[in-house]
PDB file of N, CA and C in Angstrom:
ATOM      1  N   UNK A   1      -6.542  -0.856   4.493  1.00  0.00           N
ATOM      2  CA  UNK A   1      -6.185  -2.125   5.054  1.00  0.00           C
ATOM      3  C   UNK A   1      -6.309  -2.021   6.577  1.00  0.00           C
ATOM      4  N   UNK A   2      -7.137  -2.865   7.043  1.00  0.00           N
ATOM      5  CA  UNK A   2      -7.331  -2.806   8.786  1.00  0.00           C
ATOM      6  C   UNK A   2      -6.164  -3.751   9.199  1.00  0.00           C
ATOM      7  N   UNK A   3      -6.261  -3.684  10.695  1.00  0.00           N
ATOM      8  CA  UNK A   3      -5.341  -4.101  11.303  1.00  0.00           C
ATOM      9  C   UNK A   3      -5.196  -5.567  11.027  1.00  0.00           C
ATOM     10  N   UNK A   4      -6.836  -6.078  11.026  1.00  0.00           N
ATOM     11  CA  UNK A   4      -7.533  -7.760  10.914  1.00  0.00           C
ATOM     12  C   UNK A   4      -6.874  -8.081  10.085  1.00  0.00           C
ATOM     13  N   UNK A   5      -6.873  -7.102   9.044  1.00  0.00           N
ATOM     14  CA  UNK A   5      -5.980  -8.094   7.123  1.00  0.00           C
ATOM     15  C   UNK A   5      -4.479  -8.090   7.410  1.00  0.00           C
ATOM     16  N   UNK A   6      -3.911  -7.405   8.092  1.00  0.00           N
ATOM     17  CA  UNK A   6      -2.587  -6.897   8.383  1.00  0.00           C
ATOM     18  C   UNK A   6      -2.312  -8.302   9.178  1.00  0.00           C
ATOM     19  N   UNK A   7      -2.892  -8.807  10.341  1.00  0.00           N
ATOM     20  CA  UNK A   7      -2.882 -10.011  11.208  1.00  0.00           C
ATOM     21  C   UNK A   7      -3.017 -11.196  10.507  1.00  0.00           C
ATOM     22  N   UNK A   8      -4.017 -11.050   9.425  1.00  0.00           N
ATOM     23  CA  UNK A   8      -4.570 -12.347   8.551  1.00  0.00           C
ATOM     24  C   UNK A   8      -3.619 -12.546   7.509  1.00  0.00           C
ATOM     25  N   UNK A   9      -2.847 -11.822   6.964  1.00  0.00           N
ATOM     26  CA  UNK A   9      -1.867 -12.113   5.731  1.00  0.00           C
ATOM     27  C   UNK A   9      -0.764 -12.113   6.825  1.00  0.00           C
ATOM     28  N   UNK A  10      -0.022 -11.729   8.043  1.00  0.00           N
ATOM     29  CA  UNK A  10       0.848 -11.951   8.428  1.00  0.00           C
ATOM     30  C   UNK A  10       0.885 -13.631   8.696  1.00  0.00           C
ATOM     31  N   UNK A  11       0.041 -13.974   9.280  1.00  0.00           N
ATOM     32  CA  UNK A  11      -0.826 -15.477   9.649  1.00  0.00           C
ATOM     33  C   UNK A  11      -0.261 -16.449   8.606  1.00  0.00           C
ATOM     34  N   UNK A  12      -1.154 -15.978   7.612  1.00  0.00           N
ATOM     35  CA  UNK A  12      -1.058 -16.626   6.079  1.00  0.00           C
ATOM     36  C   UNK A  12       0.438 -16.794   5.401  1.00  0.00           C
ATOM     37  N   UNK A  13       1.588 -15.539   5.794  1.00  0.00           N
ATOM     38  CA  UNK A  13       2.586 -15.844   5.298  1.00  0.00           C
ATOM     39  C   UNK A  13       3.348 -16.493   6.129  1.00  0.00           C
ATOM     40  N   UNK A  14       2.870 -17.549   7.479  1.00  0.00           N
ATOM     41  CA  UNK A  14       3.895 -17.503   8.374  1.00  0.00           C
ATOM     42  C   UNK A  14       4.600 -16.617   9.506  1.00  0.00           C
ATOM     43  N   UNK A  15       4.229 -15.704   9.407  1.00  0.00           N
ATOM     44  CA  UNK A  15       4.616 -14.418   9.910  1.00  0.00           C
ATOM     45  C   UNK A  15       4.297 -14.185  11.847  1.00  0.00           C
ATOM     46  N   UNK A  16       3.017 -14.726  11.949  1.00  0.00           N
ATOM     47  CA  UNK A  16       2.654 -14.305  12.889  1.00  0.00           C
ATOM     48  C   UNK A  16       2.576 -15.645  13.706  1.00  0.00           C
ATOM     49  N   UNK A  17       3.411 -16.659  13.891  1.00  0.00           N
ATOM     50  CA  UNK A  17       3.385 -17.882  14.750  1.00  0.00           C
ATOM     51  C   UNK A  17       3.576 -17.401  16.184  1.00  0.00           C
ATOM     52  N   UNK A  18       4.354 -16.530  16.447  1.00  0.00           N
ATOM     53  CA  UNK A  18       5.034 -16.790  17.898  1.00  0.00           C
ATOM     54  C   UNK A  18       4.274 -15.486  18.384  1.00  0.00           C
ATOM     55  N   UNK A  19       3.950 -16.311  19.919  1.00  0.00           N
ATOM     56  CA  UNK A  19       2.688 -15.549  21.033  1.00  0.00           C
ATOM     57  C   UNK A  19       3.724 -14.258  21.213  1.00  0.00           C
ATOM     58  N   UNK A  20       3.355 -13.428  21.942  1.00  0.00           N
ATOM     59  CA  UNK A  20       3.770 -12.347  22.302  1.00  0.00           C
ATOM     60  C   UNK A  20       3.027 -11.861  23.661  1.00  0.00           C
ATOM     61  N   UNK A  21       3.442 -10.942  24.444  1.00  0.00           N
ATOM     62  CA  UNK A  21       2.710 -10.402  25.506  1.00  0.00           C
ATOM     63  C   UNK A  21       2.009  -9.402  24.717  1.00  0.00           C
ATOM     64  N   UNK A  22       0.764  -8.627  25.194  1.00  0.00           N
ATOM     65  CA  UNK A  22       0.013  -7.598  24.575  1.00  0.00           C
ATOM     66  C   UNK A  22       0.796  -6.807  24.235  1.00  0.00           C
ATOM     67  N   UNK A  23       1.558  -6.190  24.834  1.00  0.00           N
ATOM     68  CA  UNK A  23       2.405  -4.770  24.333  1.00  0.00           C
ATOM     69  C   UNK A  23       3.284  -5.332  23.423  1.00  0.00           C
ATOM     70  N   UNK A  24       3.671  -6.047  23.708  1.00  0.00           N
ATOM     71  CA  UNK A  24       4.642  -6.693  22.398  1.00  0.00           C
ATOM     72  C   UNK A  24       3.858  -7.145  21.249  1.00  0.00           C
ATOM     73  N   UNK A  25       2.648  -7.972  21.406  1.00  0.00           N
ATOM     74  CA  UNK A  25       2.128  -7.988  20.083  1.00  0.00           C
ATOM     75  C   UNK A  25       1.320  -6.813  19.649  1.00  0.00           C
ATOM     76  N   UNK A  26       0.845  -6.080  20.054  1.00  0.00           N
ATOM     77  CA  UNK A  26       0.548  -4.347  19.738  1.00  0.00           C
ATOM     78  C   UNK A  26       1.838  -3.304  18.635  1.00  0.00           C
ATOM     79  N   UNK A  27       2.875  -3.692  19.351  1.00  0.00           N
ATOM     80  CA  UNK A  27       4.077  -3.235  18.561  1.00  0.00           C
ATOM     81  C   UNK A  27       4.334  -4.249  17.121  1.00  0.00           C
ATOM     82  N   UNK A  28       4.347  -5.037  17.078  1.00  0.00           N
ATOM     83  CA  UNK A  28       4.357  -5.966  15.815  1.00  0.00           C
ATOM     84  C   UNK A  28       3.483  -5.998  15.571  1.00  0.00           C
ATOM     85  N   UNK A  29       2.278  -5.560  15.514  1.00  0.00           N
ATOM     86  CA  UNK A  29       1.284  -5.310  15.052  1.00  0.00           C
ATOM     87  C   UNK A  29       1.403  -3.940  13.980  1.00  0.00           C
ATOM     88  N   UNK A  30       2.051  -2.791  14.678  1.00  0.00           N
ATOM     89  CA  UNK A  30       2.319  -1.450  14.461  1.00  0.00           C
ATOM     90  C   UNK A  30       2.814  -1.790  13.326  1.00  0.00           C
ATOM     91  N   UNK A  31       4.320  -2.821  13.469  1.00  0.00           N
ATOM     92  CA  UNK A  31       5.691  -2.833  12.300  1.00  0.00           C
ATOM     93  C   UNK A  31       4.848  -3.188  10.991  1.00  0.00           C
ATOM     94  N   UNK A  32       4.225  -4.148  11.126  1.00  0.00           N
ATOM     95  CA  UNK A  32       3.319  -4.677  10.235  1.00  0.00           C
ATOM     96  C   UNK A  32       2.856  -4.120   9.127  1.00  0.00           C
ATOM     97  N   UNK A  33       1.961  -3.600  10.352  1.00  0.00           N
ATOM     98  CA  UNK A  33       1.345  -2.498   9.554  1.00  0.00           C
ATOM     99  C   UNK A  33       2.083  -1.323   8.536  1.00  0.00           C
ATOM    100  N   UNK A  34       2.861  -0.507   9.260  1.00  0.00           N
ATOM    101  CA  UNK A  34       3.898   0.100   8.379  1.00  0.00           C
ATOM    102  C   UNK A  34       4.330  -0.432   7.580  1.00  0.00           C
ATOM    103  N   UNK A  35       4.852  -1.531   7.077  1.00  0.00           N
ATOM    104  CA  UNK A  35       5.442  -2.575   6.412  1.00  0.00           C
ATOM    105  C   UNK A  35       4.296  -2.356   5.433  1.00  0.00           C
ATOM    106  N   UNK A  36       3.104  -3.167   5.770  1.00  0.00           N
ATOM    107  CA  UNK A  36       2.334  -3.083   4.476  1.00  0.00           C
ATOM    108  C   UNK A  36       2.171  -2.047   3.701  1.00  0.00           C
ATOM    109  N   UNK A  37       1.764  -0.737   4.668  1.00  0.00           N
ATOM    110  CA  UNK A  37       1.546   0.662   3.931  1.00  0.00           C
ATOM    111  C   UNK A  37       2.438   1.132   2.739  1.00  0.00           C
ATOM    112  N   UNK A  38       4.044   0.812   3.378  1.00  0.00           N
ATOM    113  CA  UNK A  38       5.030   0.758   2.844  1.00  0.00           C
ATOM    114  C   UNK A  38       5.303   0.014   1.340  1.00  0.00           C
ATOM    115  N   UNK A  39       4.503  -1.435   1.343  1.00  0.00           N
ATOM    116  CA  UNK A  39       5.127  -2.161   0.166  1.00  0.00           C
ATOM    117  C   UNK A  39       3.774  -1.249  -0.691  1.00  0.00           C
ATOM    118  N   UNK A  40       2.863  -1.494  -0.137  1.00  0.00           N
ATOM    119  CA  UNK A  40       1.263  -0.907  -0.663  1.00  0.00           C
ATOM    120  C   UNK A  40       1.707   0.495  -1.913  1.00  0.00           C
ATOM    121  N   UNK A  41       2.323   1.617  -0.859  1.00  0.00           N
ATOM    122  CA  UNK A  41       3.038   2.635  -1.136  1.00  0.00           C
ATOM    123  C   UNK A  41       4.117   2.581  -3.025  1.00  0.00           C
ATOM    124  N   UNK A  42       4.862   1.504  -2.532  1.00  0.00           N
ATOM    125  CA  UNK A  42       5.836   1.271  -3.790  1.00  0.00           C
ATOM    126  C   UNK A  42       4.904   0.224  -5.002  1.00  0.00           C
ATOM    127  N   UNK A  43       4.084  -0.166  -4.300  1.00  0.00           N
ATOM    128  CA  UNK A  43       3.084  -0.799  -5.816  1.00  0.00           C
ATOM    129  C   UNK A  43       2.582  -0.034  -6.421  1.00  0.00           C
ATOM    130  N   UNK A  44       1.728   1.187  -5.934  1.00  0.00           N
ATOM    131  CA  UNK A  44       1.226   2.096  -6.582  1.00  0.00           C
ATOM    132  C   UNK A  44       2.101   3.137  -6.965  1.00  0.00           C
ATOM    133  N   UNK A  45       3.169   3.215  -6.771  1.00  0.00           N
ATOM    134  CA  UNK A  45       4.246   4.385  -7.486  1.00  0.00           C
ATOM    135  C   UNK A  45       4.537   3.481  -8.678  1.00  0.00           C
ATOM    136  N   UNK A  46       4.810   1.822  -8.748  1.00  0.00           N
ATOM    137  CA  UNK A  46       5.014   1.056 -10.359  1.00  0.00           C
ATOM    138  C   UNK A  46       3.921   1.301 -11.320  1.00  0.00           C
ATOM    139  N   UNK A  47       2.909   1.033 -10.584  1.00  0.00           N
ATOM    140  CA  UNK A  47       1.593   1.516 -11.043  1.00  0.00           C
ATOM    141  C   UNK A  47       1.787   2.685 -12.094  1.00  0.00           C
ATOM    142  N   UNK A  48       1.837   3.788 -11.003  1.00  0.00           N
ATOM    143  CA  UNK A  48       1.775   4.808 -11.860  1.00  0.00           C
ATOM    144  C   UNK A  48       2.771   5.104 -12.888  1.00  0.00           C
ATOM    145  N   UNK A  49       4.227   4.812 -12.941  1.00  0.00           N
ATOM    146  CA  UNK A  49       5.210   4.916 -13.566  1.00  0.00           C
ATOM    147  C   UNK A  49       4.576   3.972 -14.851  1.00  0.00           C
ATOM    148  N   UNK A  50       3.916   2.967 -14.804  1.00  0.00           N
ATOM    149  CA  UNK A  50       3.326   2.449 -15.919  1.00  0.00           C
ATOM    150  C   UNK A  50       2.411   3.060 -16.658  1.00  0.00           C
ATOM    151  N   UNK A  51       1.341   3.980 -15.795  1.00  0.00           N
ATOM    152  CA  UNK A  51       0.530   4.429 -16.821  1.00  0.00           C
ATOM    153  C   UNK A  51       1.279   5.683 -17.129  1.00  0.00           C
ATOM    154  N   UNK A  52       2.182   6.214 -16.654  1.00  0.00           N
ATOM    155  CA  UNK A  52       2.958   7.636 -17.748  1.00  0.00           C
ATOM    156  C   UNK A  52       3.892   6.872 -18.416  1.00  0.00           C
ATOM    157  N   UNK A  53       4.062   5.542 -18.959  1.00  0.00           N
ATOM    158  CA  UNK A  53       5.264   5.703 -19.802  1.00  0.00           C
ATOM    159  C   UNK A  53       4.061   4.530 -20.793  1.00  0.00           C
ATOM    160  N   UNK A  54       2.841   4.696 -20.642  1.00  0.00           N
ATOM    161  CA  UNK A  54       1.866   3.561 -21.724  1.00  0.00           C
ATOM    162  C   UNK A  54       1.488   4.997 -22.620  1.00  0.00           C
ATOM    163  N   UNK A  55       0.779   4.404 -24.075  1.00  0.00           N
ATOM    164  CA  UNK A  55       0.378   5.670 -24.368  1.00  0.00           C
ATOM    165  C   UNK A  55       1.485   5.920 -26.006  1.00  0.00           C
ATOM    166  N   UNK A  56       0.794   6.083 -27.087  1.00  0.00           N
ATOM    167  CA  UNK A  56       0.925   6.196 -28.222  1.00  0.00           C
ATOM    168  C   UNK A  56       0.582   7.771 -29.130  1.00  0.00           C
ATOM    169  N   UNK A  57      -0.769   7.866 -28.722  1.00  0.00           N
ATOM    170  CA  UNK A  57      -1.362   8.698 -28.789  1.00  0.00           C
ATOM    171  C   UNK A  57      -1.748  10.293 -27.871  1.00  0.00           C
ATOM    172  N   UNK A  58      -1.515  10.922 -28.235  1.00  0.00           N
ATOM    173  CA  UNK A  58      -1.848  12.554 -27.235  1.00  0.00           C
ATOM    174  C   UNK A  58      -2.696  12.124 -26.197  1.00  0.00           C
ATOM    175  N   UNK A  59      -4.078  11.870 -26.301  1.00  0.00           N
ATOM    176  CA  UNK A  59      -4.975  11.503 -25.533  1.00  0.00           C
ATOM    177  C   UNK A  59      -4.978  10.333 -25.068  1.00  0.00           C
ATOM    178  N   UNK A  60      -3.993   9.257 -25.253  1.00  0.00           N
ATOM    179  CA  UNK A  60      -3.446   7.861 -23.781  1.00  0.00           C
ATOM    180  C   UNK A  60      -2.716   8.729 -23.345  1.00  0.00           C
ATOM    181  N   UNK A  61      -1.743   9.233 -23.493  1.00  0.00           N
ATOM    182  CA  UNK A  61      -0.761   9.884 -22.685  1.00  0.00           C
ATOM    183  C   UNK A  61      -1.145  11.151 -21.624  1.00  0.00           C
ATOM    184  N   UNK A  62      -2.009  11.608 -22.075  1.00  0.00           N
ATOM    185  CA  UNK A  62      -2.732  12.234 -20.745  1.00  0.00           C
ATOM    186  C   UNK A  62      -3.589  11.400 -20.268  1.00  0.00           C
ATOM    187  N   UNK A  63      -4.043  10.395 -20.960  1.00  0.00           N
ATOM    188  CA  UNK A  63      -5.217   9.346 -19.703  1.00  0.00           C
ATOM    189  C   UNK A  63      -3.840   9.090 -19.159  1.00  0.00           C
ATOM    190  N   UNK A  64      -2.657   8.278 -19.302  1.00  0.00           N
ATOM    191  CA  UNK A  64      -2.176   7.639 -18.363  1.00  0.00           C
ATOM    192  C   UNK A  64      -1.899   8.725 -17.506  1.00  0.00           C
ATOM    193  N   UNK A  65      -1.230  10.265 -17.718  1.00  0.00           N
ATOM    194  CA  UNK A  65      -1.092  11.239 -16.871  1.00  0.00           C
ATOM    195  C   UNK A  65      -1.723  11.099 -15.610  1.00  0.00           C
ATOM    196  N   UNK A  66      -3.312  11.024 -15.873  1.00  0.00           N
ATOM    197  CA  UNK A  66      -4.124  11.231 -15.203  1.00  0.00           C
ATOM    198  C   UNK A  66      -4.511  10.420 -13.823  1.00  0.00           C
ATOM    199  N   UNK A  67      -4.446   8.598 -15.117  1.00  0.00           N
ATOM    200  CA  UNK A  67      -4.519   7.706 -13.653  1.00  0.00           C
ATOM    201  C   UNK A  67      -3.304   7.940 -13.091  1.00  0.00           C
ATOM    202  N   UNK A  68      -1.546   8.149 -13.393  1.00  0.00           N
ATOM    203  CA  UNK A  68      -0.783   7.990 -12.433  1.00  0.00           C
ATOM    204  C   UNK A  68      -1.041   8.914 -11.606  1.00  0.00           C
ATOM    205  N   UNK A  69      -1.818  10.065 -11.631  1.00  0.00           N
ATOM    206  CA  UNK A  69      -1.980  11.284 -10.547  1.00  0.00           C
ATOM    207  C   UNK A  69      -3.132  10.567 -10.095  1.00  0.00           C
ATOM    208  N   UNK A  70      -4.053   9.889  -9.643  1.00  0.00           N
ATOM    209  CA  UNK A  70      -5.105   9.268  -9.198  1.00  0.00           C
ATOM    210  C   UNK A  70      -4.393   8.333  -8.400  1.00  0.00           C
ATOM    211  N   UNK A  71      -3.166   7.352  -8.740  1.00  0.00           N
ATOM    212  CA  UNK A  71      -3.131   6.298  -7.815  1.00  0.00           C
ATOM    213  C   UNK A  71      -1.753   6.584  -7.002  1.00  0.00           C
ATOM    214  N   UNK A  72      -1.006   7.928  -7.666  1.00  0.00           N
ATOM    215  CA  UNK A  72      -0.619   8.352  -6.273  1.00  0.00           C
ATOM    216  C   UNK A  72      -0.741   8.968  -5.197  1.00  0.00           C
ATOM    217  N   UNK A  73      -2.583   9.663  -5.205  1.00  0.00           N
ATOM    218  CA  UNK A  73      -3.540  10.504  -4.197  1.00  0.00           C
ATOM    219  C   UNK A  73      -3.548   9.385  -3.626  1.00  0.00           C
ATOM    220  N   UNK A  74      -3.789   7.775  -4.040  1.00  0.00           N
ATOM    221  CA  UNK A  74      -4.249   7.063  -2.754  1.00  0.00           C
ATOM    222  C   UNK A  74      -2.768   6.827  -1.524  1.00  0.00           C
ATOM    223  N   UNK A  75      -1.750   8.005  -1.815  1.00  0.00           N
ATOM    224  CA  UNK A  75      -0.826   7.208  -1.119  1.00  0.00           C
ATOM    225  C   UNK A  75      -0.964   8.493   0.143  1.00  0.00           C
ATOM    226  N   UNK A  76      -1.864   9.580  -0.180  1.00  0.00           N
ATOM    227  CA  UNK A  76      -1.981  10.378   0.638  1.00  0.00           C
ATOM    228  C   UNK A  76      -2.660   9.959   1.496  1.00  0.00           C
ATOM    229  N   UNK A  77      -2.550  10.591   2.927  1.00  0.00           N
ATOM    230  CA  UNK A  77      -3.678  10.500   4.005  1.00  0.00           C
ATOM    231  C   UNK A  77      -4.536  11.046   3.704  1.00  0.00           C
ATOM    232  N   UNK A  78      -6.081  10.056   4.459  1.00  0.00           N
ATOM    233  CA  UNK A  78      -7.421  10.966   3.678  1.00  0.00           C
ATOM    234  C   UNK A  78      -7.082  12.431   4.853  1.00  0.00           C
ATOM    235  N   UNK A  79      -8.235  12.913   3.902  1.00  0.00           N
ATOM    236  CA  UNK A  79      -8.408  14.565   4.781  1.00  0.00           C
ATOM    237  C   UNK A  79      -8.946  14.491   6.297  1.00  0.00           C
ATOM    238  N   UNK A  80      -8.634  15.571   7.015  1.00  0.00           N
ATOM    239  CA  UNK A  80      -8.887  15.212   8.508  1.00  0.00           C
ATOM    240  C   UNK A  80      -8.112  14.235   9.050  1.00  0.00           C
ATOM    241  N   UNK A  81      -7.390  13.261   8.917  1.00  0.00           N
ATOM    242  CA  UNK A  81      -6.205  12.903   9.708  1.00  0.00           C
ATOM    243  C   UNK A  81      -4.816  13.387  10.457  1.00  0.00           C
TER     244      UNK A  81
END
């Protein structure tokens, strides 16, 4: 998520009406951002808690294993950061 979508859904929810000086809108820019990472963060932990508790069979229950270990790598930083 870039900063642009972070600005454009703040926009969209109302969020981002009132001007700011640069440094001030730089910093609410920042919160934002964290904020999203943050909710982003707890969707994909439901996520995954869904695919380990789906699953009937030996082999769903390790697929779901598998995607919940897949969509909680995306909560890691990529490599080199």
């Amino acid at each position: 998520m870039t900063r642009d979508d972070i600005r454009r859904m703040a926009k969209e929810a109302g969020l981002a009406e009132v001007k700011l000086s640069a440094g001030l809108e730089e910093m609410r820019t920042d919160m934002w951002q964290h904020f999203a990472e943050l909710a982003a963060a707890a969707e994909r932990e439901a996520c995954a808690k869904v695919c380990e508790s789906e699953g009937v069979t030996y082999d769903e229950c390790m697929a779901g294993q598998m995607f919940a270990r897949e969509i909680r790598a995306r909560n890691q930083p990529p490599r080199g950061e």
